[in-house]
C-alpha atoms as a PDB file:
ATOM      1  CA  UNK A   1     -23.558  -8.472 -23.177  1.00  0.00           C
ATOM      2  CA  UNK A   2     -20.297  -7.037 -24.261  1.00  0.00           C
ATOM      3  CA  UNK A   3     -16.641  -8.204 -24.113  1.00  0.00           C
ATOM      4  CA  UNK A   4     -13.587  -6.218 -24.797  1.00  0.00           C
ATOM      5  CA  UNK A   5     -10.099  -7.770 -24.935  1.00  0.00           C
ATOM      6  CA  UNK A   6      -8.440  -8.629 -22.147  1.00  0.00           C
ATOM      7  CA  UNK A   7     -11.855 -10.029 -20.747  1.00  0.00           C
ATOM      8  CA  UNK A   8     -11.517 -13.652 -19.596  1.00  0.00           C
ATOM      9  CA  UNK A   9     -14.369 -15.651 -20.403  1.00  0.00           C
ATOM     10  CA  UNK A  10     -16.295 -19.229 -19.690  1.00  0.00           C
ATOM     11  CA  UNK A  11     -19.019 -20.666 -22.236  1.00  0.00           C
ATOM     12  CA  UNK A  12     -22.891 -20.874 -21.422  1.00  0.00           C
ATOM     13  CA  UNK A  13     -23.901 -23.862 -20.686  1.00  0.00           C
ATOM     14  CA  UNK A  14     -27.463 -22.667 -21.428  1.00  0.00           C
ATOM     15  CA  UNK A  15     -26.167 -21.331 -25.036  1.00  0.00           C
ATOM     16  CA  UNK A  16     -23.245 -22.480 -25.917  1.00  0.00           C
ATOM     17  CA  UNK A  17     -23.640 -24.074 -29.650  1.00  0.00           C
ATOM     18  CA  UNK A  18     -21.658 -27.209 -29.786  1.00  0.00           C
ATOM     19  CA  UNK A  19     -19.367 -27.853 -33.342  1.00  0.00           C
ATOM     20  CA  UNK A  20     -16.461 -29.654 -34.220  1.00  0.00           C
ATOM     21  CA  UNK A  21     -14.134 -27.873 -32.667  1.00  0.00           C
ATOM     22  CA  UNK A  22     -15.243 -28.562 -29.327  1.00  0.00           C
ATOM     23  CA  UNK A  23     -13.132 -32.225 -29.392  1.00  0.00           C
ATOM     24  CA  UNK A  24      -9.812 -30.358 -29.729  1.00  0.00           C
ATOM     25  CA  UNK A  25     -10.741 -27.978 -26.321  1.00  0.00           C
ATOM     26  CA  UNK A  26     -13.376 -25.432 -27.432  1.00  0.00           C
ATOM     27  CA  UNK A  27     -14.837 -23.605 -24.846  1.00  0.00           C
ATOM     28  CA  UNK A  28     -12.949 -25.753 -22.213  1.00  0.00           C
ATOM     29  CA  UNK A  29     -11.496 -23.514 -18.996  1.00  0.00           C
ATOM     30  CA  UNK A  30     -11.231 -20.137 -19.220  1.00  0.00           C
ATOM     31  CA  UNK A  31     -10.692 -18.434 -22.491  1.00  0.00           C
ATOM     32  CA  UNK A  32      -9.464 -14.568 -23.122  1.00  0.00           C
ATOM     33  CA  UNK A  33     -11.243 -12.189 -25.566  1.00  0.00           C
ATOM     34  CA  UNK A  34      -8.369 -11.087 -27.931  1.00  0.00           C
ATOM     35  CA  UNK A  35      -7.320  -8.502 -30.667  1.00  0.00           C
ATOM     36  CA  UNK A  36      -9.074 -10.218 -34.301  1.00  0.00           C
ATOM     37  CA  UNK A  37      -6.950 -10.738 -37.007  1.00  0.00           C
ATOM     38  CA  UNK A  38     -10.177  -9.286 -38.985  1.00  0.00           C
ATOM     39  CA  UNK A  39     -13.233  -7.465 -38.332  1.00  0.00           C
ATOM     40  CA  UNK A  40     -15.808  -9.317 -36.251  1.00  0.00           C
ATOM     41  CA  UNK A  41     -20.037  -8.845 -35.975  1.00  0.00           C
ATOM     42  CA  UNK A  42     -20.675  -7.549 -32.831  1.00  0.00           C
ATOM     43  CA  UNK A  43     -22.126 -10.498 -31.977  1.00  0.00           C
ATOM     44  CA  UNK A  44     -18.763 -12.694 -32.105  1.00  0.00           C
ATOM     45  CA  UNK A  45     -15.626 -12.130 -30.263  1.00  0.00           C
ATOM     46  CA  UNK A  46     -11.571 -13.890 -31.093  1.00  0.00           C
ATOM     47  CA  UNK A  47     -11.119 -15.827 -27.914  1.00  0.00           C
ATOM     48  CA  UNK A  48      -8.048 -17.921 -27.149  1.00  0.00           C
ATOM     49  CA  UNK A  49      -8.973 -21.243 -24.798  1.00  0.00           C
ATOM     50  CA  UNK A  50      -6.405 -23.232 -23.095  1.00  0.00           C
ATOM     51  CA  UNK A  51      -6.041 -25.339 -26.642  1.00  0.00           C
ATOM     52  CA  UNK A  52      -6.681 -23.127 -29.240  1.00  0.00           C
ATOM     53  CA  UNK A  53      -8.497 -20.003 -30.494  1.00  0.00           C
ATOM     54  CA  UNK A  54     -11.718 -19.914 -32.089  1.00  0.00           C
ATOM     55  CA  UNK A  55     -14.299 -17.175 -33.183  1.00  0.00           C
ATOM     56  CA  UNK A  56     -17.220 -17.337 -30.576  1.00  0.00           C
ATOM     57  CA  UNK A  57     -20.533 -16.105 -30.748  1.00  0.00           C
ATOM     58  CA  UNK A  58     -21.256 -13.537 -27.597  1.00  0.00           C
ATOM     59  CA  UNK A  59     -24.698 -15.346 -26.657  1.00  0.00           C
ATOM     60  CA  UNK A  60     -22.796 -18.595 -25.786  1.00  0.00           C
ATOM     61  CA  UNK A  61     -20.120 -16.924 -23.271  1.00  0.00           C
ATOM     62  CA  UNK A  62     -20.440 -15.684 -19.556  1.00  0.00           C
ATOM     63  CA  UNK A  63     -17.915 -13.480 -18.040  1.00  0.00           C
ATOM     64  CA  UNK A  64     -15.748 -15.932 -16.230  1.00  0.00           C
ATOM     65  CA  UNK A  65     -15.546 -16.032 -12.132  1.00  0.00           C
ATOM     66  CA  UNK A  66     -12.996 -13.794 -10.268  1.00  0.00           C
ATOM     67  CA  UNK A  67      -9.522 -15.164 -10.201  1.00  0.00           C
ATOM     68  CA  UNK A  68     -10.147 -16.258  -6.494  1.00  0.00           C
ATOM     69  CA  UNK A  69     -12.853 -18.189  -7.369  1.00  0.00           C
ATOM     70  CA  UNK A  70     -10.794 -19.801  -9.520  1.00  0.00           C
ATOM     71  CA  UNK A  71      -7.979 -20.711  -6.412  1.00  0.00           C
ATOM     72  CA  UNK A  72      -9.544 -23.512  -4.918  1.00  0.00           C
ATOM     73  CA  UNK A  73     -11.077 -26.233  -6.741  1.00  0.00           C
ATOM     74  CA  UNK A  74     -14.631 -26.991  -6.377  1.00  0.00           C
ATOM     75  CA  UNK A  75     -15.362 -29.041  -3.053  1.00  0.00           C
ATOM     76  CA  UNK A  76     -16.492 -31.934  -4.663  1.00  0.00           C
ATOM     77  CA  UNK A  77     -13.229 -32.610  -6.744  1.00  0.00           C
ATOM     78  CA  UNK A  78     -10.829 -32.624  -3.196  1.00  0.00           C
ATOM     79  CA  UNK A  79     -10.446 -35.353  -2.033  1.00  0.00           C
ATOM     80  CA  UNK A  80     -10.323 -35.861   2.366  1.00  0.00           C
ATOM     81  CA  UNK A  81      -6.674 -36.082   3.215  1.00  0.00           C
ATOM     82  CA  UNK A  82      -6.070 -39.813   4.750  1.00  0.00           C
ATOM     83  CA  UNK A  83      -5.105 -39.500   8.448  1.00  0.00           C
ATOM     84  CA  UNK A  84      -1.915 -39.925   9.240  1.00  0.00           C
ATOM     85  CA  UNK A  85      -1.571 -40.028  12.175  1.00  0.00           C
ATOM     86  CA  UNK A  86       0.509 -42.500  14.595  1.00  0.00           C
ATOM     87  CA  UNK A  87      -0.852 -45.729  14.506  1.00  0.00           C
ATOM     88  CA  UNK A  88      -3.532 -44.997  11.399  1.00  0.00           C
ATOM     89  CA  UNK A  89      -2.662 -45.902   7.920  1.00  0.00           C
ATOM     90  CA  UNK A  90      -0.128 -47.277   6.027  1.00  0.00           C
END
């Protein structure tokens, strides 16, 4: 797979290669592929994550969902509304 800049980006689960600079936000949300300050293998891209930037190796990204996808949270993390209505909770 190739990424060019401007491509937003999520890690592989199934590759991604854990190091220490995964406890300050690593490969945590979506990243963007970026302009390198230096020349890169073709095998690495610059990416900046939410809390940081960080060379990463191509093998441990995925291309990251559509924007839409990215709206609405997944299902399991809403929680049901409590009802309201007259004469139900507090």
């Amino acid at each position: 797979m190739k990424f060019s800049v401007g491509d937003k980006v999520v890690r592989n689960p199934a590759t991604w290669v854990p190091n220490e600079l995964d406890a300050w936000g690593r490969g945590r949300g979506v990243g963007v592929v970026i302009e390198p300050p230096l020349h890169t293998e073709d095998s690495a891209v610059d990416v900046r994550w939410p809390c940081g930037r960080c060379f990463e190796e191509v093998a441990g990204l995925l291309p990251a969902p559509d924007a839409d996808d990215q709206d609405s949270p997944p299902a399991h993390l809403v929680a049901p509304m409590p009802d309201r209505s007259p004469g139900r909770g507090p």
